[in-house]
N, C-alpha and C. Protein backbone atom coordinates (compact mmCIF):
# COMPACT_ATOMS: atom_id res chain seq x y z
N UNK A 1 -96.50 122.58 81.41
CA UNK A 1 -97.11 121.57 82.26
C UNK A 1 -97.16 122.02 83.71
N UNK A 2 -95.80 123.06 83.96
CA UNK A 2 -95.94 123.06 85.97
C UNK A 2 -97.37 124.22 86.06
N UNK A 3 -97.32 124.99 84.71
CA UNK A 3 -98.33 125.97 85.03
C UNK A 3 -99.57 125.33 85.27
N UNK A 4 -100.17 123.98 84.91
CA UNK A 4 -101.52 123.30 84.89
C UNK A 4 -100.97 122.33 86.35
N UNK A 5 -100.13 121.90 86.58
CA UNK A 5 -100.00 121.07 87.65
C UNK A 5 -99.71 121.23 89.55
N UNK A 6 -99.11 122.74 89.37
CA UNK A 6 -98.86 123.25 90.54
C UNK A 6 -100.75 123.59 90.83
N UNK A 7 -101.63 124.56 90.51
CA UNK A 7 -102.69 124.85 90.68
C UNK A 7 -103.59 123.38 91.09
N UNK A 8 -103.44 122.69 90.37
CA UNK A 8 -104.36 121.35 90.23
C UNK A 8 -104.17 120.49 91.58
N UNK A 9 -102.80 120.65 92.08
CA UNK A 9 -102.36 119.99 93.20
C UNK A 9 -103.06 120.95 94.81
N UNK A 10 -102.89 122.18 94.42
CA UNK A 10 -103.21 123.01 95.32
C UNK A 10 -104.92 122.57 95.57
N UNK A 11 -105.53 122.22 93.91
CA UNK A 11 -107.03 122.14 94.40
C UNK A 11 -107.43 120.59 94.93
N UNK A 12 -107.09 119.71 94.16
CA UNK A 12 -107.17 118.89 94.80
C UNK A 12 -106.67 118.39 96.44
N UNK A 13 -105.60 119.15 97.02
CA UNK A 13 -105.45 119.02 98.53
C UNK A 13 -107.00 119.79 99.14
N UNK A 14 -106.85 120.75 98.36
CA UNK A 14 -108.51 121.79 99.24
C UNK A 14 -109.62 121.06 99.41
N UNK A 15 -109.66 119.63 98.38
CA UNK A 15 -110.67 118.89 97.97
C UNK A 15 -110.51 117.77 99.20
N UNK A 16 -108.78 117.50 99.26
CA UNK A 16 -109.37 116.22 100.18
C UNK A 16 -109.17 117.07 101.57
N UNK A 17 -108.85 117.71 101.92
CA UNK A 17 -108.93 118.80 103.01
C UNK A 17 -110.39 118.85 103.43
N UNK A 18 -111.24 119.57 102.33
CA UNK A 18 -112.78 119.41 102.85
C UNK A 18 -113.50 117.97 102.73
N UNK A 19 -112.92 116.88 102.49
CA UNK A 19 -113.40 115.73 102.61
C UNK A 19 -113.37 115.28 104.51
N UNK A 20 -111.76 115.45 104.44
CA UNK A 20 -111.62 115.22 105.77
C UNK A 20 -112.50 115.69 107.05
N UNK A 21 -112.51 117.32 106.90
CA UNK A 21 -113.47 118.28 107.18
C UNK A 21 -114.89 117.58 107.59
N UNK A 22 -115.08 117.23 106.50
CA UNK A 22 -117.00 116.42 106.50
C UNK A 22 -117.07 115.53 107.34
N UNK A 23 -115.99 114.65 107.18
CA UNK A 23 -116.15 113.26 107.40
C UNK A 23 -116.01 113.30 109.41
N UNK A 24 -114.96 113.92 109.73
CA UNK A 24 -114.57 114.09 110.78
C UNK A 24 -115.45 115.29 111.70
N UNK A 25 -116.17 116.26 110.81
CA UNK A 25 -116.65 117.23 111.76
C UNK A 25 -117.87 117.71 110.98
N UNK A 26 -118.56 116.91 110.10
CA UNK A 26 -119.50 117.67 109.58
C UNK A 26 -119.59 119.07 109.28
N UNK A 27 -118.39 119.41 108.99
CA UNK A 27 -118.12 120.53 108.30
C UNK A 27 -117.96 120.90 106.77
N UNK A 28 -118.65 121.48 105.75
CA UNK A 28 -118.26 121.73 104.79
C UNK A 28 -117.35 123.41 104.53
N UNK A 29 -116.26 122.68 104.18
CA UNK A 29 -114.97 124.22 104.16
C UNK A 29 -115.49 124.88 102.71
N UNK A 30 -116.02 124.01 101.57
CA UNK A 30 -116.11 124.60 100.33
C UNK A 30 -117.41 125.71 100.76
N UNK A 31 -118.55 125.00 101.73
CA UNK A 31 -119.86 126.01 101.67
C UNK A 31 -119.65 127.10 102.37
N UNK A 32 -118.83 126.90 103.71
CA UNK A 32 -118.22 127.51 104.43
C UNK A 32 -117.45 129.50 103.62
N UNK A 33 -116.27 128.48 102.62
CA UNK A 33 -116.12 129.59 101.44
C UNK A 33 -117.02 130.46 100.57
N UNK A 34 -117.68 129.70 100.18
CA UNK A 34 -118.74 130.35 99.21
C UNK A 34 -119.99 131.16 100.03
N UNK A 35 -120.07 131.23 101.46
CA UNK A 35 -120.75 131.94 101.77
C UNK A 35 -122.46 131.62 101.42
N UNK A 36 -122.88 132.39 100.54
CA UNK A 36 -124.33 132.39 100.58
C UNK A 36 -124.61 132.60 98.75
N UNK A 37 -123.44 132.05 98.47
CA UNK A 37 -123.33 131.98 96.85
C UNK A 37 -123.40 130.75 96.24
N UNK A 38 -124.19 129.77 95.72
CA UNK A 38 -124.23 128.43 95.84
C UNK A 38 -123.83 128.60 94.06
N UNK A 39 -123.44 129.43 93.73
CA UNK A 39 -122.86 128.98 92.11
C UNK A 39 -121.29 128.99 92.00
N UNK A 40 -120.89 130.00 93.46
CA UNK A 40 -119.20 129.44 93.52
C UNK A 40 -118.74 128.26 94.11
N UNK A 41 -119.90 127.72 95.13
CA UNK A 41 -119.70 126.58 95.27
C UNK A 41 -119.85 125.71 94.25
N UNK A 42 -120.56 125.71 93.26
CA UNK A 42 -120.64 124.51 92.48
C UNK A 42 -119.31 124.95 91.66
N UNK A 43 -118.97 125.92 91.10
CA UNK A 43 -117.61 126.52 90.41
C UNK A 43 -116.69 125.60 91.58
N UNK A 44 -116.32 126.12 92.78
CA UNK A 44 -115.44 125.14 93.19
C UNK A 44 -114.99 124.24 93.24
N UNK A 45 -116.76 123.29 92.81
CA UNK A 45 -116.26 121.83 93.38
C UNK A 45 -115.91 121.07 91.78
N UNK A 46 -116.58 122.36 90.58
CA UNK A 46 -116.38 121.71 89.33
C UNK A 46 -114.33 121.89 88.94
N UNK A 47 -113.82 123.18 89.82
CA UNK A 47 -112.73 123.44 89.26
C UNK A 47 -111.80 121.83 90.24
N UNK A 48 -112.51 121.81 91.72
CA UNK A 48 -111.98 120.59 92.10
C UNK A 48 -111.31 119.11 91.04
N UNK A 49 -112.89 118.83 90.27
CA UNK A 49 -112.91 117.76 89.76
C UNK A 49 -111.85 117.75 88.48
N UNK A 50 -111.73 118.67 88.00
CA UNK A 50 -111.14 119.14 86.45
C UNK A 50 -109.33 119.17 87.18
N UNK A 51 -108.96 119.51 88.47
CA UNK A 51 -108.01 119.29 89.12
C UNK A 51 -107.36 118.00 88.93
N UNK A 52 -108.47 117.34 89.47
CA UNK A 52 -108.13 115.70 89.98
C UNK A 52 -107.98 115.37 88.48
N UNK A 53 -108.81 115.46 87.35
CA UNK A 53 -108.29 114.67 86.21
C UNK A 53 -107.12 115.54 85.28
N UNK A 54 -107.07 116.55 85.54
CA UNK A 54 -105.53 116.90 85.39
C UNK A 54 -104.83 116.13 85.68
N UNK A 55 -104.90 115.92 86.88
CA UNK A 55 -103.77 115.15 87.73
C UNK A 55 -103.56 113.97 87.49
N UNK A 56 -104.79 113.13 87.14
CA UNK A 56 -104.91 111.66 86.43
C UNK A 56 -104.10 111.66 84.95
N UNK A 57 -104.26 112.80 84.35
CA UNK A 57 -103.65 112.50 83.14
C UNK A 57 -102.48 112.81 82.96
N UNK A 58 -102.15 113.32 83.89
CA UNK A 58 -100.24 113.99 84.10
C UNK A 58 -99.87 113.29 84.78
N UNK A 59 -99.84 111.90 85.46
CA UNK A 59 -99.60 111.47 86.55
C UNK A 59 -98.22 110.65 86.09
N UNK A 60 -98.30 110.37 84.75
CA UNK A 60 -97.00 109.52 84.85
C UNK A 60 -96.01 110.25 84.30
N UNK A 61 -96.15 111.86 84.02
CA UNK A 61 -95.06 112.48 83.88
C UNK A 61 -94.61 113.09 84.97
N UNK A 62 -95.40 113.49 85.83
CA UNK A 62 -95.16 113.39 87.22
C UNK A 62 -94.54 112.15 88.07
N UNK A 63 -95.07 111.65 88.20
CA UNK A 63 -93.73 110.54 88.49
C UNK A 63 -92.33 110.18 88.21
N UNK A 64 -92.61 110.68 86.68
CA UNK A 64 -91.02 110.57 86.29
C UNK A 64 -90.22 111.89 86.82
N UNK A 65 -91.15 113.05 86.96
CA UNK A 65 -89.73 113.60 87.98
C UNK A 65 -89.72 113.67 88.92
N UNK A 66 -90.83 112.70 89.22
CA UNK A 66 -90.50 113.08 91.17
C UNK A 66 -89.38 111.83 91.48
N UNK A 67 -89.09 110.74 90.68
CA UNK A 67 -88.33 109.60 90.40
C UNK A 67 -86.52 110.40 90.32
C-alpha cells in the first residue's frame, strides 16, 4: 500500500500546487513542465487524477494510521 500511496500524495500536492499556481498567477506549472509536448501534459494531468482516486480509495486506511 505505502508503495501506491507515498507517489499518489506526492502527485496530488503537484496537482493542488498547480491549481494554486493558476488561480493566483495565471500560471500553469504542469504546461510550464511539459514544455512543448502536449501528450506529457495530458499524461500528467491523467497520472494526477488516478493519484487523487488512489487516495479516495485508501483514505480510510490512511486515517487509521495517521490516528
Amino acid at each position: 500500500m505505502k508503495g501506491l500511496i507515498l507517489p499518489s500524495l506526492f502527485l496530488v500536492i503537484i496537482g493542488a500546487l498547480n491549481w494554486l499556481l493558476i488561480g493566483l498567477l495565471q500560471f500553469n506549472l504542469v504546461t510550464w513542465i511539459a514544455g512543448r509536448f502536449p501528450i506529457i501534459e495530458t499524461i500528467i494531468y491523467v497520472l494526477v487524477g488516478v493519484a487523487g482516486i488512489i487516495l479516495i480509495l485508501f483514505y480510510g486506511k490512511i486515517a487509521k494510521e495517521l490516528l
